[in-house]
C-alpha atoms as a PDB file:
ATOM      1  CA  UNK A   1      29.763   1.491   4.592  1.00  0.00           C
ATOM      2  CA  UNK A   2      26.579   2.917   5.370  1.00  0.00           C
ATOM      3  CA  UNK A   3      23.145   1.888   4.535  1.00  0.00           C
ATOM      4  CA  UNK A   4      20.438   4.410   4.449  1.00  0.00           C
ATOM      5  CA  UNK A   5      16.907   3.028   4.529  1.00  0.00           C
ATOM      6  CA  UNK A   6      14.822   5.923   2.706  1.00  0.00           C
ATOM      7  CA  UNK A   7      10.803   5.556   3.293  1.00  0.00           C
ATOM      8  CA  UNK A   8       8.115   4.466   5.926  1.00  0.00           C
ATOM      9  CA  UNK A   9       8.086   0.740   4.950  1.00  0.00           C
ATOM     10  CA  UNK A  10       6.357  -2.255   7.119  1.00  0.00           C
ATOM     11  CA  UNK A  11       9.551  -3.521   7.796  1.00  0.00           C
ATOM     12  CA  UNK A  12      11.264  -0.380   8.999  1.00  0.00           C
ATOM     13  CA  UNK A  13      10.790  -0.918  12.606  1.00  0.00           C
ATOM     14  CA  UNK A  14      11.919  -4.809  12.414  1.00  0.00           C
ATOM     15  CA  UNK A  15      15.256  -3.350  10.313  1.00  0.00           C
ATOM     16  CA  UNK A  16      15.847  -0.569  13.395  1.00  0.00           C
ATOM     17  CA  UNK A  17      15.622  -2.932  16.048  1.00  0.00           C
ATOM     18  CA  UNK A  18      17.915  -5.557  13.947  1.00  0.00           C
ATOM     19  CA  UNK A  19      20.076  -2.697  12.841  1.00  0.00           C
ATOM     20  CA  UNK A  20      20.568  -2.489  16.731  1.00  0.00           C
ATOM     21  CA  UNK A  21      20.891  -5.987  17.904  1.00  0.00           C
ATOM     22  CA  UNK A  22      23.366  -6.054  15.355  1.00  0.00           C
ATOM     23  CA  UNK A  23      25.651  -3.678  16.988  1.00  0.00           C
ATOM     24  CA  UNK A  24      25.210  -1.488  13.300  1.00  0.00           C
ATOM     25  CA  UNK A  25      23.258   1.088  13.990  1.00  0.00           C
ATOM     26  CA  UNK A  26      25.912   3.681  13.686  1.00  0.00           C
ATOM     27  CA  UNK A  27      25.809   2.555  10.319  1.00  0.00           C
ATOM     28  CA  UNK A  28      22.377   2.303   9.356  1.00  0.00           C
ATOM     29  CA  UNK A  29      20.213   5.725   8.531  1.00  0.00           C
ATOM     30  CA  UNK A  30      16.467   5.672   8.825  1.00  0.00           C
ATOM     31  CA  UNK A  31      14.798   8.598   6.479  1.00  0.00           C
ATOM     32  CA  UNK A  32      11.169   8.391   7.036  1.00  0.00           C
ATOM     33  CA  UNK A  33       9.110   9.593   4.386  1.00  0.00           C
ATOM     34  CA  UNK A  34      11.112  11.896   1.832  1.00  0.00           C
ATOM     35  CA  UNK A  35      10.230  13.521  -1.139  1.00  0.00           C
ATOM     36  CA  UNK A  36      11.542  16.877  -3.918  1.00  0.00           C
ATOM     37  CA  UNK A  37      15.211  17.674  -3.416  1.00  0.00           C
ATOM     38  CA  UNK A  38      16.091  15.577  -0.722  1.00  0.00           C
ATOM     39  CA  UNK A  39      14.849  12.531  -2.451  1.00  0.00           C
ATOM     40  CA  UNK A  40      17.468  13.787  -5.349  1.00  0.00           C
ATOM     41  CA  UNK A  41      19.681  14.201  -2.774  1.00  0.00           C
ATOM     42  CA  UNK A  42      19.928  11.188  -1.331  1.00  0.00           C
ATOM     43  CA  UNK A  43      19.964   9.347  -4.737  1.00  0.00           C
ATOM     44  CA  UNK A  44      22.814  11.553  -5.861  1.00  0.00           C
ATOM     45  CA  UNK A  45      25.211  10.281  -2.607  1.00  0.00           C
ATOM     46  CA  UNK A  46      23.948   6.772  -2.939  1.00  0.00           C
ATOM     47  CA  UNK A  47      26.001   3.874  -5.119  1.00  0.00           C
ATOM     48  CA  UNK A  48      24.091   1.148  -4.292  1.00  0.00           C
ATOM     49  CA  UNK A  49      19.656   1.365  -5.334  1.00  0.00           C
ATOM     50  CA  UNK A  50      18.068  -1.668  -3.671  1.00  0.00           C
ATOM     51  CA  UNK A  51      14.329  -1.835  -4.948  1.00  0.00           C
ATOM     52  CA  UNK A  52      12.767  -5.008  -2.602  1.00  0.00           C
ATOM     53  CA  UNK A  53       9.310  -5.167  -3.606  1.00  0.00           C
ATOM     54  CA  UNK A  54       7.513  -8.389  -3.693  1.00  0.00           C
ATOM     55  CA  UNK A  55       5.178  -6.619  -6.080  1.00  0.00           C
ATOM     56  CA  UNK A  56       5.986  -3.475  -8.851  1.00  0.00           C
ATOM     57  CA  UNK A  57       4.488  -3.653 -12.041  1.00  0.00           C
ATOM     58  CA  UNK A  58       7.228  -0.982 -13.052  1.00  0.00           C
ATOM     59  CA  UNK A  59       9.025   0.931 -10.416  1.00  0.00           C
ATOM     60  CA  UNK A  60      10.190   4.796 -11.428  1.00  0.00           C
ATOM     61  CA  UNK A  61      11.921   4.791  -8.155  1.00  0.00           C
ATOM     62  CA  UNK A  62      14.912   2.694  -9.597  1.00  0.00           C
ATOM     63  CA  UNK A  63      14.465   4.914 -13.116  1.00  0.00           C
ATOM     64  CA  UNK A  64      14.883   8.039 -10.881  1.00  0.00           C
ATOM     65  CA  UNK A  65      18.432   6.008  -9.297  1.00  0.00           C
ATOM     66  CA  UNK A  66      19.377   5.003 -13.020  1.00  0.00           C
ATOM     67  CA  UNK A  67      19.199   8.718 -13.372  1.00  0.00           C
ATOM     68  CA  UNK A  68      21.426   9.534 -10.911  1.00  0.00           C
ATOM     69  CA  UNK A  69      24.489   6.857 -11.656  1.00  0.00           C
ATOM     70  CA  UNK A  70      23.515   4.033  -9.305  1.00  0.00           C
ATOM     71  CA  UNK A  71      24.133   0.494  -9.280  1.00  0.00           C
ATOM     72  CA  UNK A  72      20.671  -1.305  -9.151  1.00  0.00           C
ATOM     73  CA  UNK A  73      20.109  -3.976  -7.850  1.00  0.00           C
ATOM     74  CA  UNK A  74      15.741  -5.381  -7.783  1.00  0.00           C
ATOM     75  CA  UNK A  75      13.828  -8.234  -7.334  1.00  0.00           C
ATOM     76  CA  UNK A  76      12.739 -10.270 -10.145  1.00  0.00           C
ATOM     77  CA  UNK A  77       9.178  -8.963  -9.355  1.00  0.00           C
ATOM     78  CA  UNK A  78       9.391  -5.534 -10.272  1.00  0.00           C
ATOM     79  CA  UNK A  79       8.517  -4.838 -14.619  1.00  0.00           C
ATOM     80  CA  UNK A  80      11.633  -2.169 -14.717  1.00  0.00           C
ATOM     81  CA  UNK A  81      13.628  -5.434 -15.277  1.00  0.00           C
ATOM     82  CA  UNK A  82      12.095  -5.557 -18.462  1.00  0.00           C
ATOM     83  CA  UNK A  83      13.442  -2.273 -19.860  1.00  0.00           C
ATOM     84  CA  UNK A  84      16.859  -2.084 -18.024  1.00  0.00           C
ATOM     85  CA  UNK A  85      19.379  -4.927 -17.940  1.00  0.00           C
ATOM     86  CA  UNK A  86      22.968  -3.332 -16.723  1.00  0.00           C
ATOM     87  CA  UNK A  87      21.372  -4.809 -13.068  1.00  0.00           C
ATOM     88  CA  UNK A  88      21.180  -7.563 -10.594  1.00  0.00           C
ATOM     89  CA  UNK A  89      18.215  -9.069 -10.262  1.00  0.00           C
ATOM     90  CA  UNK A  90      17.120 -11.802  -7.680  1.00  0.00           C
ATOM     91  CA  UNK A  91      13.638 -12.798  -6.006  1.00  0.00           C
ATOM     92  CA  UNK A  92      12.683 -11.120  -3.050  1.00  0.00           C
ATOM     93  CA  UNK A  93      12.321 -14.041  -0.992  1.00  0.00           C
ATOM     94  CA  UNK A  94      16.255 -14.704  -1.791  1.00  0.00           C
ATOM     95  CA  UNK A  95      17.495 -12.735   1.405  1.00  0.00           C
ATOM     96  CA  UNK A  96      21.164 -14.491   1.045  1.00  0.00           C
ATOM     97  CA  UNK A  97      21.167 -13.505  -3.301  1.00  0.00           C
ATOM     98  CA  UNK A  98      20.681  -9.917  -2.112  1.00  0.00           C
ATOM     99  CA  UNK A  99      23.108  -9.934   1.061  1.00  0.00           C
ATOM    100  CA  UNK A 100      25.524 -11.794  -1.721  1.00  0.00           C
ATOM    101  CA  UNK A 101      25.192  -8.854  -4.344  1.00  0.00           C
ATOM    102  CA  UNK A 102      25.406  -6.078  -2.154  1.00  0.00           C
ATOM    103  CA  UNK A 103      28.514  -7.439  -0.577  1.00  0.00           C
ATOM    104  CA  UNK A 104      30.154  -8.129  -4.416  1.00  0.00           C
ATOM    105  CA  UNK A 105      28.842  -4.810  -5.599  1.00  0.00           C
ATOM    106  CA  UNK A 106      30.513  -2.833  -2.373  1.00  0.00           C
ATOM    107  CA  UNK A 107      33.697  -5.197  -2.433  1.00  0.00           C
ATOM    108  CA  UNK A 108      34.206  -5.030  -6.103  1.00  0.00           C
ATOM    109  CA  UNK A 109      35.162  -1.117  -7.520  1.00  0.00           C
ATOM    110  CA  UNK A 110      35.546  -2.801 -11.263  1.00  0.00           C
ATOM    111  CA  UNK A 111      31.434  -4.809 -10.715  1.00  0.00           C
ATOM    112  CA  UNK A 112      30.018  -0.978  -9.279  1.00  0.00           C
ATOM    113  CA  UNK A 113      32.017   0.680 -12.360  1.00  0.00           C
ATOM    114  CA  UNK A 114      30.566  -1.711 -15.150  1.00  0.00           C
ATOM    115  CA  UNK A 115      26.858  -1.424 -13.316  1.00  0.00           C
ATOM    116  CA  UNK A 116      27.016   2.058 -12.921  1.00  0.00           C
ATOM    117  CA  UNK A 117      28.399   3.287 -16.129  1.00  0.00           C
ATOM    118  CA  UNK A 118      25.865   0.239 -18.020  1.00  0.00           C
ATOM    119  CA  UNK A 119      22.649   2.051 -16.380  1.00  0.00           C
ATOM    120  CA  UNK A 120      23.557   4.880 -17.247  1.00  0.00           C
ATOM    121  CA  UNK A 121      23.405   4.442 -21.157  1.00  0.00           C
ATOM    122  CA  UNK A 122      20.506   2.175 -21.164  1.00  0.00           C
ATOM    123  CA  UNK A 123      19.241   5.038 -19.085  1.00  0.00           C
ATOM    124  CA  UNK A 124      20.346   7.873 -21.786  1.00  0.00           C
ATOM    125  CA  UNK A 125      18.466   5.682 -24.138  1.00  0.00           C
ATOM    126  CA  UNK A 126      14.866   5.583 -22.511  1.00  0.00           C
ATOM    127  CA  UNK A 127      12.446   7.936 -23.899  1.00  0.00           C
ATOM    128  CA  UNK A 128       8.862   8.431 -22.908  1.00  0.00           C
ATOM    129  CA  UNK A 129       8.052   9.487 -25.967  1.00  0.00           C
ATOM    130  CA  UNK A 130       9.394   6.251 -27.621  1.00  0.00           C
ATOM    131  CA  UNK A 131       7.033   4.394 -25.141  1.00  0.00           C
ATOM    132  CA  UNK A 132       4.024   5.907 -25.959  1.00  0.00           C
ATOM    133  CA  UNK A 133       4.779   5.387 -29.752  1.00  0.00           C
ATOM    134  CA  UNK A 134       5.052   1.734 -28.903  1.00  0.00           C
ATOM    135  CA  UNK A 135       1.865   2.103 -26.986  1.00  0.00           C
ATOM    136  CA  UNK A 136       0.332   3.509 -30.042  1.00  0.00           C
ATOM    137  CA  UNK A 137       1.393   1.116 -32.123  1.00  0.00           C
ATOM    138  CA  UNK A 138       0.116  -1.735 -30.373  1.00  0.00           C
ATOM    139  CA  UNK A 139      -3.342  -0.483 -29.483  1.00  0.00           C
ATOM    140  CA  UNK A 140      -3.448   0.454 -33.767  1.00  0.00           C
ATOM    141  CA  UNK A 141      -2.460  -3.560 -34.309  1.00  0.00           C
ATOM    142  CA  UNK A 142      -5.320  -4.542 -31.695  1.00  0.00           C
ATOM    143  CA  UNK A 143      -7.673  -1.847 -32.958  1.00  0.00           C
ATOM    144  CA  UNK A 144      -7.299  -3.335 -36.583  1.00  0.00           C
ATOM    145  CA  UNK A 145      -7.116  -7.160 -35.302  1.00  0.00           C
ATOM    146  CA  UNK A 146     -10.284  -6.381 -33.739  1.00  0.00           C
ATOM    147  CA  UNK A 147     -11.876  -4.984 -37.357  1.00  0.00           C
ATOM    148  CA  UNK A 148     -10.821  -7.548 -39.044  1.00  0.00           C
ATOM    149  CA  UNK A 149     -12.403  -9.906 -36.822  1.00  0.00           C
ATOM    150  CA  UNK A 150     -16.173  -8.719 -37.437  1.00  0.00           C
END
């Protein structure tokens, strides 16, 4: 198993030197910053998408994974949660939830299978212009509330 750590977070120098302590490093890849074709890169060898952010209101990152056939797994803070539910959620201050559901997800073919395949046709279904009808729709309903209130 290897983990690869994509991006130039605040914690990426506390996860190297743990990664190290550890005795994992061999196992542990460090990206920096990445962006274009090796971002789709990287999502296309990946099985696992692990979005930790204390705060997302949405999160395209783990749309662009769904896009590529990974298993997502997010914190409870993050809006994308709202739209796609083939995932595992948990709250990011639940270290041992996430340690847990990485471990099933890599353990368990038949668990990566079911999330996989599940993302990707709740992903198939997801249409931007479907969202902005919605949008339109419920700015006309506030528009006309708002009429009919003066």
């Amino acid at each position: 198993m290897v983990f690869l750590f994509a991006g130039d977070g605040e914690e990426k120098d506390e996860l190297m030197r743990a990664s190290a302590e550890l005795g994992i490093s061999q196992n542990v890849i460090f990206t920096g910053f990445i962006r274009g074709k090796q971002l789709r890169d990287i999502y296309s060898i990946s099985d696992i998408f692990v979005m930790s952010s204390v705060s997302e209101p949405f999160g395209l990152t783990a749309l662009e994974a769904a896009h590529h056939g990974n298993a997502l797994v997010i914190t409870k803070q993050s809006g994308v949660g709202e739209v796609l539910r083939s995932i595992v959620r948990y709250d990011f201050w639940d270290e041992d939830k996430l340690a847990d559901a990485l471990v099933n997800i890599a353990e368990s073919p038949a668990l990566t299978n079911i999330l996989r395949d599940g993302i990707k046709h709740e992903y198939a279904r997801i249409s931007w212009d479907d969202v902005a009808e919605k949008c339109i729709q419920v700015y006309d309903e506030v528009s006309k509330h708002k009429r009919n209130m003066f």
